[in-house]
PDB file of N, CA and C in Angstrom:
ATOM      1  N   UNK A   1      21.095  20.915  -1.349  1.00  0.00           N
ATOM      2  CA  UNK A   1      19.800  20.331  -1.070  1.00  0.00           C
ATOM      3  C   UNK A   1      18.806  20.653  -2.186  1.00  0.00           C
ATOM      4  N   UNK A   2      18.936  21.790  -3.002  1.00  0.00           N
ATOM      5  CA  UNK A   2      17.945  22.195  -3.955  1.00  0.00           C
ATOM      6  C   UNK A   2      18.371  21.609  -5.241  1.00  0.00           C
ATOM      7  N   UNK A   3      19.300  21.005  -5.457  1.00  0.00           N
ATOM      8  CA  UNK A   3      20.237  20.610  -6.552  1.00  0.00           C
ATOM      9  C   UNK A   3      18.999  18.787  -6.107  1.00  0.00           C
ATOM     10  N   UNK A   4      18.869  18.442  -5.242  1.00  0.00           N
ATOM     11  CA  UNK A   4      18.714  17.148  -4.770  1.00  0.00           C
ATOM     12  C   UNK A   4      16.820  16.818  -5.433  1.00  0.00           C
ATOM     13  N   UNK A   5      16.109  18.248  -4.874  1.00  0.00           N
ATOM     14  CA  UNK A   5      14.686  18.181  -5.298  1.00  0.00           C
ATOM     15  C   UNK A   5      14.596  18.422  -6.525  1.00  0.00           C
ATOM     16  N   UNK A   6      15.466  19.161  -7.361  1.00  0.00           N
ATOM     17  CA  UNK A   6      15.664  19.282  -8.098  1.00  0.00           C
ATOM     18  C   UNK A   6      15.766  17.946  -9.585  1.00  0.00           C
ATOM     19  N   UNK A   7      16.653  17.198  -8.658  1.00  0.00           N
ATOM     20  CA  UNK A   7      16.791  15.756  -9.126  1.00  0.00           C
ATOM     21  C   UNK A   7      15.765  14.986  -9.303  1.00  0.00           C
ATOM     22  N   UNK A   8      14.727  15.061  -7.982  1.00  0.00           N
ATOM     23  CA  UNK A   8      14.027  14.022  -7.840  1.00  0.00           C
ATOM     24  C   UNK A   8      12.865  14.212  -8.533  1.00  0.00           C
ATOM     25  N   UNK A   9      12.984  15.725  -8.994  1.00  0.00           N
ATOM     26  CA  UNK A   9      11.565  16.312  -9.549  1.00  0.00           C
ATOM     27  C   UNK A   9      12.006  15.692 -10.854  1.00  0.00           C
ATOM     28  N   UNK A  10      13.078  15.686 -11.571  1.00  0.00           N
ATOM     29  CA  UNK A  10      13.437  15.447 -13.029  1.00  0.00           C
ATOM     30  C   UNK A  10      13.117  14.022 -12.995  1.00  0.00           C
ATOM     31  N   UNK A  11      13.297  13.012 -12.025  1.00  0.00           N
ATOM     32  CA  UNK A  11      12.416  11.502 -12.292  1.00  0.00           C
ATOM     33  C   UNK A  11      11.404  11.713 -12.084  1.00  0.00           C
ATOM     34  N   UNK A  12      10.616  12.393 -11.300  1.00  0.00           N
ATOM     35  CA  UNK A  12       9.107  12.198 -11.360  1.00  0.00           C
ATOM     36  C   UNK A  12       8.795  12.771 -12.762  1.00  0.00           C
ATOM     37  N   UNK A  13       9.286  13.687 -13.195  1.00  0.00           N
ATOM     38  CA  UNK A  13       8.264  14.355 -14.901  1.00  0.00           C
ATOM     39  C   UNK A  13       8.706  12.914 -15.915  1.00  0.00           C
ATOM     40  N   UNK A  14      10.216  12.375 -15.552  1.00  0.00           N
ATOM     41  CA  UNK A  14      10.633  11.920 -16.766  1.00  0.00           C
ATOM     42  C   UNK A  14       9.395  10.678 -16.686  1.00  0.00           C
ATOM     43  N   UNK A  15       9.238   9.804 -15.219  1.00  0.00           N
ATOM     44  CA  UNK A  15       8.529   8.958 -15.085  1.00  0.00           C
ATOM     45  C   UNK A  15       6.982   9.113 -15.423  1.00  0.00           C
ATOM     46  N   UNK A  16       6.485   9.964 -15.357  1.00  0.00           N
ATOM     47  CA  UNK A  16       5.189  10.690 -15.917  1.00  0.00           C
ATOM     48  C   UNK A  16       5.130  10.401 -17.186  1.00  0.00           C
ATOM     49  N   UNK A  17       6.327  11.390 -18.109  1.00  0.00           N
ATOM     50  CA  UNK A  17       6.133  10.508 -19.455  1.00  0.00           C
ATOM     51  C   UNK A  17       6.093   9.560 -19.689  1.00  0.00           C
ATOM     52  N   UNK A  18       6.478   8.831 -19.027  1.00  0.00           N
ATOM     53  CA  UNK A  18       6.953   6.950 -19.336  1.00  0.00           C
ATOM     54  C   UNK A  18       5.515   6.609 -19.333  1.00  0.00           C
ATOM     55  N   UNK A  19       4.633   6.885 -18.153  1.00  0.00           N
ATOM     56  CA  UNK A  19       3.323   6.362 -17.521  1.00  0.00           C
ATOM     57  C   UNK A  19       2.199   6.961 -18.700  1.00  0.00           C
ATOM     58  N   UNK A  20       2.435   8.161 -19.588  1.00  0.00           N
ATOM     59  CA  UNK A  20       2.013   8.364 -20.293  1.00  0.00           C
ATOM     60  C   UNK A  20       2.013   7.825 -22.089  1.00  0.00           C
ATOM     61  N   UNK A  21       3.373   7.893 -21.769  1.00  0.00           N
ATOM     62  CA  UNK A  21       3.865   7.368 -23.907  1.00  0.00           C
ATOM     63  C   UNK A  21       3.118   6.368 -23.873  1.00  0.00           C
ATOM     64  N   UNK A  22       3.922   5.313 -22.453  1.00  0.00           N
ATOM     65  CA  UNK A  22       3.423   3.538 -22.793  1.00  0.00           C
ATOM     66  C   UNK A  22       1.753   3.690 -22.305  1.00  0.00           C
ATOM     67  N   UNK A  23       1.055   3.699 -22.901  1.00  0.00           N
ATOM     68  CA  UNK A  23      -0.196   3.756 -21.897  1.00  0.00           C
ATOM     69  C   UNK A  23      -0.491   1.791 -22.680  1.00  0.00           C
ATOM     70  N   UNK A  24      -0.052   1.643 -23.798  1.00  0.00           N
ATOM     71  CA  UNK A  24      -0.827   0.405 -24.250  1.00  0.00           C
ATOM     72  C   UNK A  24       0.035  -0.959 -23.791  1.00  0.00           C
ATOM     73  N   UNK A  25       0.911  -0.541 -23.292  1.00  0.00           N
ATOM     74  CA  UNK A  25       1.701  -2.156 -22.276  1.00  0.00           C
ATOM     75  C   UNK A  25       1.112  -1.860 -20.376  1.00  0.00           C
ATOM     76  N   UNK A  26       0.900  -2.405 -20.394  1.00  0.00           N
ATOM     77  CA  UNK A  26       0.308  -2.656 -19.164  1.00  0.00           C
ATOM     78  C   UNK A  26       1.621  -2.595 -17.999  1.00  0.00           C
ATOM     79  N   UNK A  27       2.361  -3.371 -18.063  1.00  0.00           N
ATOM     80  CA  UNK A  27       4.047  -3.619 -17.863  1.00  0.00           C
ATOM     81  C   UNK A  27       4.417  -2.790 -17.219  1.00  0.00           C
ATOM     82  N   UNK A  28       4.681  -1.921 -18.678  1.00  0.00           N
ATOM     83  CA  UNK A  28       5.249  -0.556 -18.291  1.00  0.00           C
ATOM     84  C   UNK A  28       4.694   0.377 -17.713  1.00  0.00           C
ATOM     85  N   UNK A  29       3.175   0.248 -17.638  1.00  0.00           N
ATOM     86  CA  UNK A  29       2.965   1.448 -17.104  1.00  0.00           C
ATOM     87  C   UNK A  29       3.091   0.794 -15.596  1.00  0.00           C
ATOM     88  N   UNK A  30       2.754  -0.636 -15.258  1.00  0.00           N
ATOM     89  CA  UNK A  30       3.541  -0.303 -13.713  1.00  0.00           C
ATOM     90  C   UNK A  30       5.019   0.016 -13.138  1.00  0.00           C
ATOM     91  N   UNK A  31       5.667  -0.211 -13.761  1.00  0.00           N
ATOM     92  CA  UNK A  31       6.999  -0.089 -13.714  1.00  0.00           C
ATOM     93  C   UNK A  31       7.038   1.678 -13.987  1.00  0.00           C
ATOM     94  N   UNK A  32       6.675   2.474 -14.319  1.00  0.00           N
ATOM     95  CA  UNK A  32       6.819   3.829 -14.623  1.00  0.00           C
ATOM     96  C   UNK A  32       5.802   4.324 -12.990  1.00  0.00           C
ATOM     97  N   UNK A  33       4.835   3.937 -13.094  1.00  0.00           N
ATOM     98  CA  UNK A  33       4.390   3.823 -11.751  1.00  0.00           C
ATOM     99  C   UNK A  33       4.918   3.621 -10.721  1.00  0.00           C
ATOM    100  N   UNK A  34       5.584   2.928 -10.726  1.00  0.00           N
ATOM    101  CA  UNK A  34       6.973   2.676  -9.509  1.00  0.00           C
ATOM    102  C   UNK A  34       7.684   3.343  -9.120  1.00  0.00           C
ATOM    103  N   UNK A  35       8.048   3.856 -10.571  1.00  0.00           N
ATOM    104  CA  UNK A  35       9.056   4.863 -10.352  1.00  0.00           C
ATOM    105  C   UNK A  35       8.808   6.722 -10.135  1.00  0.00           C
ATOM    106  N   UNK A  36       7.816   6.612 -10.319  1.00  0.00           N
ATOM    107  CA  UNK A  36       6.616   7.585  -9.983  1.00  0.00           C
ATOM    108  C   UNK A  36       6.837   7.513  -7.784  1.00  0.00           C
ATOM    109  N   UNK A  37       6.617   6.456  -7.475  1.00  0.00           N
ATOM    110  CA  UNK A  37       6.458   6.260  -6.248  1.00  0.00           C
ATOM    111  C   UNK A  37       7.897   6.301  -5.617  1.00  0.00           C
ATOM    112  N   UNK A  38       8.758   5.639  -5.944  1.00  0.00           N
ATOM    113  CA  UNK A  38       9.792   6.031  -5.213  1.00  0.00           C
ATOM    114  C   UNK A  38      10.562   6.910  -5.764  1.00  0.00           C
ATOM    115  N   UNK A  39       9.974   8.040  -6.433  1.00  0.00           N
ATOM    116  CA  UNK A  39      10.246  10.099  -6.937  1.00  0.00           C
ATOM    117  C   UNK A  39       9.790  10.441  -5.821  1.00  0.00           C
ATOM    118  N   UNK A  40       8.500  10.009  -5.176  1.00  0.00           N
ATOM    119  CA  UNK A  40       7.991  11.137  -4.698  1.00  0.00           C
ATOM    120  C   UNK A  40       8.226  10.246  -2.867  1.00  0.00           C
ATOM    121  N   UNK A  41       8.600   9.160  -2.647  1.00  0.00           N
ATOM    122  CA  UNK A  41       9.165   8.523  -1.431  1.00  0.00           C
ATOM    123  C   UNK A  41      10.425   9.352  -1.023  1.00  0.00           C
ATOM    124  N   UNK A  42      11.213   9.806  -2.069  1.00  0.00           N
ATOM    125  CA  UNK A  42      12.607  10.080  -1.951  1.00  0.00           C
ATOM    126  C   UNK A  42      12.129  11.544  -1.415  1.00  0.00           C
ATOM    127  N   UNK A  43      11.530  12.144  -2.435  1.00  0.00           N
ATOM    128  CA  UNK A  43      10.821  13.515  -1.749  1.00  0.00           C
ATOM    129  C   UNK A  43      10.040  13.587  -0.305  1.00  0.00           C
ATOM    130  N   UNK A  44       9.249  13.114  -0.032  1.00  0.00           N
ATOM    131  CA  UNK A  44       9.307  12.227   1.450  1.00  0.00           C
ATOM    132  C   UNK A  44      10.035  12.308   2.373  1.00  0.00           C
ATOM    133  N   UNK A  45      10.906  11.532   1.766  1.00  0.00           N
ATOM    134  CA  UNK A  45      11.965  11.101   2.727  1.00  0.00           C
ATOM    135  C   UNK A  45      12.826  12.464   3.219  1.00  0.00           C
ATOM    136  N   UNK A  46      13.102  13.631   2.017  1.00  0.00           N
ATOM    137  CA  UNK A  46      13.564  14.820   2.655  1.00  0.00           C
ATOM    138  C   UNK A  46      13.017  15.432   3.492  1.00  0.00           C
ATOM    139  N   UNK A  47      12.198  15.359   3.109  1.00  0.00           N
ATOM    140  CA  UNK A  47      10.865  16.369   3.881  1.00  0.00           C
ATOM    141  C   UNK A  47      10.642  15.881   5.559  1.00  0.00           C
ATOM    142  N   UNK A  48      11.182  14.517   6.042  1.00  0.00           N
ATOM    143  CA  UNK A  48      10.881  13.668   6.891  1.00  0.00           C
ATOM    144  C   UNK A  48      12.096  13.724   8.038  1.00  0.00           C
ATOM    145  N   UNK A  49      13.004  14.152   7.467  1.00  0.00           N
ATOM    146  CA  UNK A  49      14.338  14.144   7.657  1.00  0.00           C
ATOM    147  C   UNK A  49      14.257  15.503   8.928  1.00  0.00           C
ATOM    148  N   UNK A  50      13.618  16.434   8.039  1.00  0.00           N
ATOM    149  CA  UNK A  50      13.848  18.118   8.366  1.00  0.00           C
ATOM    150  C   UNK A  50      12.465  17.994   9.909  1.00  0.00           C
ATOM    151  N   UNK A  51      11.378  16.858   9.766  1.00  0.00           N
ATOM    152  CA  UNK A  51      10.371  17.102  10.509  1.00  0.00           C
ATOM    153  C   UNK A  51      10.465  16.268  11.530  1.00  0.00           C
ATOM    154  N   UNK A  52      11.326  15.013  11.630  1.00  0.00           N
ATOM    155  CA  UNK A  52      11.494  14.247  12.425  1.00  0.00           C
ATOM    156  C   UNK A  52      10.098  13.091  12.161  1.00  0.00           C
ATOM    157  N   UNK A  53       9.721  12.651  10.982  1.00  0.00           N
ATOM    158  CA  UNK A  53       8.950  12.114  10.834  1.00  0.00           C
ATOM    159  C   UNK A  53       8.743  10.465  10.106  1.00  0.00           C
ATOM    160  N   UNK A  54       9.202   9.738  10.824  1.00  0.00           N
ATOM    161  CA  UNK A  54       9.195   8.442  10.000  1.00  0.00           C
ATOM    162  C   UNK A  54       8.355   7.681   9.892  1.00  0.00           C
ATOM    163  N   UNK A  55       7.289   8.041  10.439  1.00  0.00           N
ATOM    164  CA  UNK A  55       6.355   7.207  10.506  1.00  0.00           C
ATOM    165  C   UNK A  55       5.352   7.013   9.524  1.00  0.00           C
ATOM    166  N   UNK A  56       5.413   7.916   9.069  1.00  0.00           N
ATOM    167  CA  UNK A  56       4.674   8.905   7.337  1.00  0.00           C
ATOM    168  C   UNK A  56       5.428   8.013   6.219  1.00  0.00           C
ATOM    169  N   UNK A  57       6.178   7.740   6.357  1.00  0.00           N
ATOM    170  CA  UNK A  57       7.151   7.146   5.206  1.00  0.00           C
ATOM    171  C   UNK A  57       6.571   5.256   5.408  1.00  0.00           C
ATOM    172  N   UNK A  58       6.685   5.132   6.779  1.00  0.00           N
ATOM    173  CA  UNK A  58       5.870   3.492   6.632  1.00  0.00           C
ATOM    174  C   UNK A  58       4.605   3.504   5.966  1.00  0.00           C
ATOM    175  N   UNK A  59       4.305   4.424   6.650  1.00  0.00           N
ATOM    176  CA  UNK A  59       2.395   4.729   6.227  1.00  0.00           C
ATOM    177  C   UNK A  59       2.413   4.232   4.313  1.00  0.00           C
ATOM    178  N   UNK A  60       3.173   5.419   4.293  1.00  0.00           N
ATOM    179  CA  UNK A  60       3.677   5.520   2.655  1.00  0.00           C
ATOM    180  C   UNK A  60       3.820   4.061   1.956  1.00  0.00           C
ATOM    181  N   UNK A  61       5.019   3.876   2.701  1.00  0.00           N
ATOM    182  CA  UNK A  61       5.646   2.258   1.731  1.00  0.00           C
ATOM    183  C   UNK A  61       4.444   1.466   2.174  1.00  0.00           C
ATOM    184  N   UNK A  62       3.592   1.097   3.115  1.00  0.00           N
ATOM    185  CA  UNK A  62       2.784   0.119   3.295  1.00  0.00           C
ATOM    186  C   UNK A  62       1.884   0.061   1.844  1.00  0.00           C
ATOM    187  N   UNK A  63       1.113   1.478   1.868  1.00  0.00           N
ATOM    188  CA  UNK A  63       0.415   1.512   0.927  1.00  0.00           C
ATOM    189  C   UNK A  63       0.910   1.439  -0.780  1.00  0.00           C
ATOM    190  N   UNK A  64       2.112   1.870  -1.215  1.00  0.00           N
ATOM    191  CA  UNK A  64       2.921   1.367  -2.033  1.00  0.00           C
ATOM    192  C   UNK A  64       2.722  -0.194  -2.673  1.00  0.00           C
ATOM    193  N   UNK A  65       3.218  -0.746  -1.314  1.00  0.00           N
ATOM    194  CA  UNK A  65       3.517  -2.137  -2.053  1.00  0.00           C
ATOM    195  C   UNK A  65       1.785  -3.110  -1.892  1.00  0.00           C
ATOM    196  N   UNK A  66       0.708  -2.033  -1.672  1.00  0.00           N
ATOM    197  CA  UNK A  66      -0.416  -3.048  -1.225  1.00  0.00           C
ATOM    198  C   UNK A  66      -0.635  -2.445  -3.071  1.00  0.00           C
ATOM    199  N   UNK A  67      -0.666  -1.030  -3.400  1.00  0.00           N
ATOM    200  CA  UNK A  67      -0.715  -0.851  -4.693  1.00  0.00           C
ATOM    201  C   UNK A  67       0.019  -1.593  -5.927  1.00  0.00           C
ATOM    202  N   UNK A  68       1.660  -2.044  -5.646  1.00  0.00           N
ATOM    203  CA  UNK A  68       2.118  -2.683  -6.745  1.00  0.00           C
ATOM    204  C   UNK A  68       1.763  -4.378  -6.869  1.00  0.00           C
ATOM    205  N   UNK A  69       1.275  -4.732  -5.699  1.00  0.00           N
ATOM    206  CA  UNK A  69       0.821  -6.019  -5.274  1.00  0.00           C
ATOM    207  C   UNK A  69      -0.596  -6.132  -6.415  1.00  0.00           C
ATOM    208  N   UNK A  70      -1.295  -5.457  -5.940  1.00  0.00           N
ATOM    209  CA  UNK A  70      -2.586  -5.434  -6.492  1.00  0.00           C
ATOM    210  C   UNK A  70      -2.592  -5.208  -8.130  1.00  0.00           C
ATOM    211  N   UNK A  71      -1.340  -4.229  -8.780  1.00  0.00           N
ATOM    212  CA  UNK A  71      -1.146  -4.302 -10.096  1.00  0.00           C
ATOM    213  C   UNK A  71      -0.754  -5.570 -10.694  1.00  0.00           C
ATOM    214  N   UNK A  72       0.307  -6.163  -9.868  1.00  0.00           N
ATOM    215  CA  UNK A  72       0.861  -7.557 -10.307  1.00  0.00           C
ATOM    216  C   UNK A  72      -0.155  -8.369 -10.770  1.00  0.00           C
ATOM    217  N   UNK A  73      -0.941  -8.662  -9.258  1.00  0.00           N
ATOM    218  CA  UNK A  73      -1.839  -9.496  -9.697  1.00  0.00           C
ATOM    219  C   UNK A  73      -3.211  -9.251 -11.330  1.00  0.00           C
ATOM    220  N   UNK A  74      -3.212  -8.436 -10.900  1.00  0.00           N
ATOM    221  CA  UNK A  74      -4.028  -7.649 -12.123  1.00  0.00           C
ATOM    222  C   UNK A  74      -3.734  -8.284 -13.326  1.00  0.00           C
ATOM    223  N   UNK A  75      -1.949  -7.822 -13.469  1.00  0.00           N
ATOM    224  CA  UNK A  75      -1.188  -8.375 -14.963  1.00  0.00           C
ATOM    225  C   UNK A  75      -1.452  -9.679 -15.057  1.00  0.00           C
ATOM    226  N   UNK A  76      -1.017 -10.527 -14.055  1.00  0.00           N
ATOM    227  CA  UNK A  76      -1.047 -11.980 -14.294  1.00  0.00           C
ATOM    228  C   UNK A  76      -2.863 -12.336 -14.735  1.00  0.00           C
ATOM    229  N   UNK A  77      -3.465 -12.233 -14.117  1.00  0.00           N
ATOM    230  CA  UNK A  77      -5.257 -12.167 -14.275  1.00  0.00           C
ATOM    231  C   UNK A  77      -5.326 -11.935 -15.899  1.00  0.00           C
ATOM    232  N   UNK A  78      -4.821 -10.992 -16.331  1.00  0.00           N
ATOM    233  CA  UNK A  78      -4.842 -10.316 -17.894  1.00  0.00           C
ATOM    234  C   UNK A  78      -4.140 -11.413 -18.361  1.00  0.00           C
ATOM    235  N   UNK A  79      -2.532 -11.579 -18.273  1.00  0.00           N
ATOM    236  CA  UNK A  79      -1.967 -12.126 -18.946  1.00  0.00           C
ATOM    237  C   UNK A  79      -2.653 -13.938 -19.026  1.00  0.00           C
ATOM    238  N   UNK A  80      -3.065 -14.290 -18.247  1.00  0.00           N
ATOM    239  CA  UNK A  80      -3.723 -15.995 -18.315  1.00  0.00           C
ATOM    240  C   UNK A  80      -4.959 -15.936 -18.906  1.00  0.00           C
ATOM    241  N   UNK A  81      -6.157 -14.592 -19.149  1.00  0.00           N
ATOM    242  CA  UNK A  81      -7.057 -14.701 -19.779  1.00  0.00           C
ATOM    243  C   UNK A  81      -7.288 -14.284 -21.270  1.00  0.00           C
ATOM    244  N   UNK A  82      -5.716 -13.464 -21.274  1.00  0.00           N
ATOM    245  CA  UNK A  82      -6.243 -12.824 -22.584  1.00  0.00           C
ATOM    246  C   UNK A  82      -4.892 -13.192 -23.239  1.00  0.00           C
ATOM    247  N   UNK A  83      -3.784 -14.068 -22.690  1.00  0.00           N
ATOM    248  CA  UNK A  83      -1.976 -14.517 -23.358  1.00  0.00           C
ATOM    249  C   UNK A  83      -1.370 -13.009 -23.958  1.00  0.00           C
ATOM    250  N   UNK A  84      -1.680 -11.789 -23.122  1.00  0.00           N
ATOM    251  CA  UNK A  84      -0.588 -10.858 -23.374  1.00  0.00           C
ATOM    252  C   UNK A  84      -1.516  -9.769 -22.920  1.00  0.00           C
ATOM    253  N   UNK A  85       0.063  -8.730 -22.224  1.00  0.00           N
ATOM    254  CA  UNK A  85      -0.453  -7.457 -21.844  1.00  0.00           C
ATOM    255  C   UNK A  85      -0.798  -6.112 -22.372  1.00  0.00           C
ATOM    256  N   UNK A  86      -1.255  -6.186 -23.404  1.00  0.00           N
ATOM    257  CA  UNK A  86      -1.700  -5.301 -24.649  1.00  0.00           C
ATOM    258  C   UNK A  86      -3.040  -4.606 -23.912  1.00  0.00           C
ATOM    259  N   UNK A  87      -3.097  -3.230 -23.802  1.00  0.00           N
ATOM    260  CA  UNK A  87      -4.533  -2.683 -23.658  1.00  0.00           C
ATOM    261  C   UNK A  87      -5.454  -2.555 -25.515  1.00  0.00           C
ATOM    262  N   UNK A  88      -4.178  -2.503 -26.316  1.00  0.00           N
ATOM    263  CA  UNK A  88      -5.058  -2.310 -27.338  1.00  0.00           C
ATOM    264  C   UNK A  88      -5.778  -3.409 -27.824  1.00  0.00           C
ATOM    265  N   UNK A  89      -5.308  -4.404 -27.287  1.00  0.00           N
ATOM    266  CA  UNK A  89      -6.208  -5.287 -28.247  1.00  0.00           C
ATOM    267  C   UNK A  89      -7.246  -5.725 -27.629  1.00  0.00           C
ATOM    268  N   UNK A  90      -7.730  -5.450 -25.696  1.00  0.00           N
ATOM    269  CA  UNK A  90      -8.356  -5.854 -25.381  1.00  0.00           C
ATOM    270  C   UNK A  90      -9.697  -5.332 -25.788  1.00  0.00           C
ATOM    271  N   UNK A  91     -10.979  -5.938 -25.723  1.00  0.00           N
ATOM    272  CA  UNK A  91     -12.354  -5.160 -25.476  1.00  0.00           C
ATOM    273  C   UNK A  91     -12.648  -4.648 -24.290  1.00  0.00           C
ATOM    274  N   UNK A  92     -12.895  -3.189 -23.720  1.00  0.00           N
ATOM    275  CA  UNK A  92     -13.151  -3.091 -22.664  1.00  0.00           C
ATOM    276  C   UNK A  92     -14.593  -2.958 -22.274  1.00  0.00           C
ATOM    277  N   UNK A  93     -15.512  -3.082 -23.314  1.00  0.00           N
ATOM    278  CA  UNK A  93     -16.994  -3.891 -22.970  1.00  0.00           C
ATOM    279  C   UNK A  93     -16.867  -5.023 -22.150  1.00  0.00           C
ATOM    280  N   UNK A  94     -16.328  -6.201 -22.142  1.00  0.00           N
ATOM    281  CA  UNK A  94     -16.325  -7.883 -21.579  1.00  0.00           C
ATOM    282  C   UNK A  94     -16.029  -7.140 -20.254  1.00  0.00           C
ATOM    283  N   UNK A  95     -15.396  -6.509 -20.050  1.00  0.00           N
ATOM    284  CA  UNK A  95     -14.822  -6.391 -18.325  1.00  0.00           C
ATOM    285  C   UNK A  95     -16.021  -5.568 -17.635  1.00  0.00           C
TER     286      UNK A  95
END
């Protein structure tokens, strides 16, 4: 079992970096974000197991996918006003 948190801790740091290196694709940082979320779902999910608790885990995923929903849309918004997901090239005065 400690071999397991163990695991899940090594995607959450690796995914951290990801959310960090890429900071200038937009993309990626949701997708590293993601994976950020289901590191710490999986961690969750142990923890849920031992407490008899599933209801914490809907709670969880609800808010999840209202977060990757809301990024999507975001990208697309960017990508039709500005034709690519680059933070560097945007101005962040206009916004």
């Amino acid at each position: 079992m400690m071999s397991n948190i163990y695991l899940h801790m090594l995607i959450f740091m690796i995914s951290m970096f990801m959310f960090v290196y890429y900071y200038n694709q937009i993309l990626l940082m949701l997708i590293a974000l993601e994976f950020i979320m289901i590191s710490f779902l999986m961690l969750l999910n142990m923890y849920s197991m031992t407490n008899n608790s599933m209801l914490l885990i809907l709670y969880y995923l609800v808010f999840v996918v209202c977060e990757s929903v809301l990024g999507l849309s975001l990208l697309i918004i960017l990508i039709r006003s500005y034709g690519n997901d680059s933070v560097k090239l945007l101005n962040m005065n206009l916004w």
